[in-house]
C-alpha atoms as a PDB file:
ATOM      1  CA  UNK A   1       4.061  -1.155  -3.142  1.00  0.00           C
ATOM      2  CA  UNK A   2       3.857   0.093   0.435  1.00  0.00           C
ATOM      3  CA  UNK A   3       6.751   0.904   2.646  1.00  0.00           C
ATOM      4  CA  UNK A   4       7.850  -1.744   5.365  1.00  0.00           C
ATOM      5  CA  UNK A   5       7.165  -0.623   8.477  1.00  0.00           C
ATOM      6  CA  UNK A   6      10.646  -1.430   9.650  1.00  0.00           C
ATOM      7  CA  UNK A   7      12.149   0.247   6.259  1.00  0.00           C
ATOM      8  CA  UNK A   8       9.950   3.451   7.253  1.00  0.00           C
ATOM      9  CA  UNK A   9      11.258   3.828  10.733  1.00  0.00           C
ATOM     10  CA  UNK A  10      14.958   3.271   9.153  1.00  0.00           C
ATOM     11  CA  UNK A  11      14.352   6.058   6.810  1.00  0.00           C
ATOM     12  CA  UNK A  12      12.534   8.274   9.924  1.00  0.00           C
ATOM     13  CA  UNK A  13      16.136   7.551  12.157  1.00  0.00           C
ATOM     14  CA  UNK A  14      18.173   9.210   9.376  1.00  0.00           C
ATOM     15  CA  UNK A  15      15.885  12.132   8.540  1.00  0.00           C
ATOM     16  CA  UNK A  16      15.356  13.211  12.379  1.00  0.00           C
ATOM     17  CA  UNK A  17      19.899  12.889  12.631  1.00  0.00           C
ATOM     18  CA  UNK A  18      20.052  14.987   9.538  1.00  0.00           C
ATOM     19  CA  UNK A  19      17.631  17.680  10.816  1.00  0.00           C
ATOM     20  CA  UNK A  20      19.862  17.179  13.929  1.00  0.00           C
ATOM     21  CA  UNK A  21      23.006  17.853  12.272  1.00  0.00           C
ATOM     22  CA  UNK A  22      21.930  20.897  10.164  1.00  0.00           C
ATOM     23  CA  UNK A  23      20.984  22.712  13.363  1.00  0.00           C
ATOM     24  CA  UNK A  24      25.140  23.146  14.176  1.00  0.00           C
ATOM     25  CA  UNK A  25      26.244  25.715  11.833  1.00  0.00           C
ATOM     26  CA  UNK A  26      30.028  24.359  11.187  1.00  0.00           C
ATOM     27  CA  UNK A  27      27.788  20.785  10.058  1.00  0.00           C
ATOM     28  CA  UNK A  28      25.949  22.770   7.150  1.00  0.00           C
ATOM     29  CA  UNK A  29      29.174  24.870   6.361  1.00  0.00           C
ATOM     30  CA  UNK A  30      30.938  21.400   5.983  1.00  0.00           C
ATOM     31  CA  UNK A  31      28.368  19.982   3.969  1.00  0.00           C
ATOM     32  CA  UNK A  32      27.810  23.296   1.775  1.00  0.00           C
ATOM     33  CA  UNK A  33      31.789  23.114   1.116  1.00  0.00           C
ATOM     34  CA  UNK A  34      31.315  19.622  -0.510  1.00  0.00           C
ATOM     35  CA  UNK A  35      28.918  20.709  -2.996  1.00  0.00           C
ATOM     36  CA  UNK A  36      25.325  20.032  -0.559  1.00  0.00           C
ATOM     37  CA  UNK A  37      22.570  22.665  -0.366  1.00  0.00           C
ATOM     38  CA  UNK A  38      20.829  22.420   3.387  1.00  0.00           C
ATOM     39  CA  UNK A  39      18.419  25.919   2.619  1.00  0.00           C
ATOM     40  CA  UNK A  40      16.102  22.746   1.977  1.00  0.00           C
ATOM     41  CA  UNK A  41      14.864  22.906   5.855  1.00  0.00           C
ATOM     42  CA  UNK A  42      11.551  22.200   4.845  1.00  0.00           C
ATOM     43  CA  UNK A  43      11.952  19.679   3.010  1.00  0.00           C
ATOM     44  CA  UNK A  44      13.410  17.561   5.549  1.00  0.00           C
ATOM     45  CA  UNK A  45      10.363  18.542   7.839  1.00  0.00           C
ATOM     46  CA  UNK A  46       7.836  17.800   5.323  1.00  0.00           C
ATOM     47  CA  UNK A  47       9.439  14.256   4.179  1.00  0.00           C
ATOM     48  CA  UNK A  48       9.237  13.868   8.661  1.00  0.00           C
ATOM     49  CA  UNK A  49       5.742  14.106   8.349  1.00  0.00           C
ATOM     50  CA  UNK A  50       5.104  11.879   4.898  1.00  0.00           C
ATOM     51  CA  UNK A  51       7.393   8.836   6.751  1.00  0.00           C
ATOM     52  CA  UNK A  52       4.786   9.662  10.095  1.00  0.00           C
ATOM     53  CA  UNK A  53       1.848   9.656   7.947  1.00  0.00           C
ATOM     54  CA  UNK A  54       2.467   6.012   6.641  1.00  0.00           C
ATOM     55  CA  UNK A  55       3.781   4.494   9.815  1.00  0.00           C
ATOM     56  CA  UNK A  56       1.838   2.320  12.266  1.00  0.00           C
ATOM     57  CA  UNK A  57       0.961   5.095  14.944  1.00  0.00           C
ATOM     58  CA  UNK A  58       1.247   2.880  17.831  1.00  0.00           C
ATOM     59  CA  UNK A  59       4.809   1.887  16.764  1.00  0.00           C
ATOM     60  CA  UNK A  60       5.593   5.707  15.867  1.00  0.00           C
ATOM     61  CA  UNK A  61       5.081   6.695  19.515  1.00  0.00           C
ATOM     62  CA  UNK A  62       7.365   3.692  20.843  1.00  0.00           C
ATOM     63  CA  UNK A  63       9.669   4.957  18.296  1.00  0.00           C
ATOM     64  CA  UNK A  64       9.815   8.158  19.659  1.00  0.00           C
ATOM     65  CA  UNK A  65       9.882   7.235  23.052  1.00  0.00           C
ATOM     66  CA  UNK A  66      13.230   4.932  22.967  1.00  0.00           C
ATOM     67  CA  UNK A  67      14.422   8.374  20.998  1.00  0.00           C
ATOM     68  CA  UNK A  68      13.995  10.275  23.825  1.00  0.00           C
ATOM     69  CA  UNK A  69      16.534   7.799  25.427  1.00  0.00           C
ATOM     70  CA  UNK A  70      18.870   6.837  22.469  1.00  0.00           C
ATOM     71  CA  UNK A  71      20.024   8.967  19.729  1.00  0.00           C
ATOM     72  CA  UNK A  72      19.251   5.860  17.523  1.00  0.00           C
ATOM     73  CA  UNK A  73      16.628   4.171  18.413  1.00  0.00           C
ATOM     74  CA  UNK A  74      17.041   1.335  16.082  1.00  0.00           C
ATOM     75  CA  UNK A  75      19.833  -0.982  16.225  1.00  0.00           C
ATOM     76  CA  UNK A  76      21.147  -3.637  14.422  1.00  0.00           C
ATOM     77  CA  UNK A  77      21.034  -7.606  14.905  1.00  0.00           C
ATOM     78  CA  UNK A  78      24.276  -9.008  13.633  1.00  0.00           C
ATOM     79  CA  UNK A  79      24.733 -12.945  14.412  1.00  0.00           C
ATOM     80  CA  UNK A  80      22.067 -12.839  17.466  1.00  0.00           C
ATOM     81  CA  UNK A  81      23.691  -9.814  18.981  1.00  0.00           C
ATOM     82  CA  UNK A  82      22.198  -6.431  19.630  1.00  0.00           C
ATOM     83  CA  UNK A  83      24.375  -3.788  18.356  1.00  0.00           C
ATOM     84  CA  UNK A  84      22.886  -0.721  20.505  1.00  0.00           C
ATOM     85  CA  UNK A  85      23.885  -2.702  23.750  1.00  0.00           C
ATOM     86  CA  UNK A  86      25.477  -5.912  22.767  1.00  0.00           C
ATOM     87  CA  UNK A  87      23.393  -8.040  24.450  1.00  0.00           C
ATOM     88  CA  UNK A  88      22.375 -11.534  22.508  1.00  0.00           C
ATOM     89  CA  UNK A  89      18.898 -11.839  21.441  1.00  0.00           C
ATOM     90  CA  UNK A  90      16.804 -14.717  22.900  1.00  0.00           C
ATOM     91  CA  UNK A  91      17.955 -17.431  20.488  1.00  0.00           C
ATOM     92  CA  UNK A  92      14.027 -17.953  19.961  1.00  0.00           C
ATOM     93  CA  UNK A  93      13.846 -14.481  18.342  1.00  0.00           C
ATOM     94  CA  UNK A  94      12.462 -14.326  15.066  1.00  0.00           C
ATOM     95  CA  UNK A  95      15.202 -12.029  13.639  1.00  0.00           C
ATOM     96  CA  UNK A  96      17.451 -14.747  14.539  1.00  0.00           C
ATOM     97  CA  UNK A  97      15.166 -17.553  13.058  1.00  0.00           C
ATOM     98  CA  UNK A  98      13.665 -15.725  10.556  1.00  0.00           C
ATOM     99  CA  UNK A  99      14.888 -13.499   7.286  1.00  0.00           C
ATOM    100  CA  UNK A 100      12.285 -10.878   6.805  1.00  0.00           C
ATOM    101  CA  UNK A 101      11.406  -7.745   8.023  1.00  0.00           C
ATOM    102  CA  UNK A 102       9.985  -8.442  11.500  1.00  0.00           C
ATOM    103  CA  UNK A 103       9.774  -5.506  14.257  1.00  0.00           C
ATOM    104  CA  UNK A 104      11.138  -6.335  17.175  1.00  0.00           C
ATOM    105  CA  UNK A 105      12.454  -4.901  20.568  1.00  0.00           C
ATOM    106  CA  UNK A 106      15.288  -5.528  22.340  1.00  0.00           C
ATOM    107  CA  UNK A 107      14.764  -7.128  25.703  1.00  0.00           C
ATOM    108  CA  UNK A 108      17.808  -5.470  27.507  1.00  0.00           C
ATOM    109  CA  UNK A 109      17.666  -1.708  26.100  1.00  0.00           C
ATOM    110  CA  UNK A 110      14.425  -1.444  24.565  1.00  0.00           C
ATOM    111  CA  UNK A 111      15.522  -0.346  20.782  1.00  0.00           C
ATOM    112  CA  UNK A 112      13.631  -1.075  17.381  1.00  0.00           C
ATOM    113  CA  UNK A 113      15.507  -4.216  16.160  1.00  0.00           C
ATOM    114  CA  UNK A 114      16.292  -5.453  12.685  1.00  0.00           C
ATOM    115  CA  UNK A 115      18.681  -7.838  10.730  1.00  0.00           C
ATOM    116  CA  UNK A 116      22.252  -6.367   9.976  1.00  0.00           C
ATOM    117  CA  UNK A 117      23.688  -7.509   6.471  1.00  0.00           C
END
């Protein structure tokens, strides 16, 4: 079974803050002091580029554009609100009418919606 887009770019947000974090050297030596391993660079790069491979390429590049803006470019919808700027959603939007994975973009700050909880 294939990947949902939406679940993709999820998984895609955390990988590119992890590679973040391992490039501060007091990060890895706190994470290497609880028992993680982060010699595993590659890894990280080359699970990047599986996610990329198997994502919409359209939606990767508007993905990585609202990155180049927001450290997370996805956000949240929790009870119509928009939890990157706390604006409501459109009460017509499907992610408040709707309970499925659905990509959608917030119309005040521009980041990669989806349902909270």
């Amino acid at each position: 079974m294939q990947e949902s887009q939406l679940r993709l770019l999820m998984f895609l947000q955390d990988l590119l803050s992890l590679k973040k974090e391992i490039q501060d050297f007091q990060v890895v030596e706190q994470y290497e002091e609880m028992g993680f391993a982060f010699d595993r660079k590659e890894r990280i790069e080359e699970s990047i580029k599986e996610v990329t491979e198997q994502l919409d390429q359209e939606l990767y590049q508007r993905f990585l554009q609202i990155a180049k803006k927001y450290d997370r470019p996805l956000a949240p919808v929790k009870n119509g609100v928009c939890y990157g700027c706390f604006v409501s959603a459109p009460t017509g939007s499907k992610l408040v009418t709707q309970n499925k994975d659905i990509i959608e973009f917030c119309n005040h700050c521009g980041r990669i919606l989806y349902r909270a909880g």
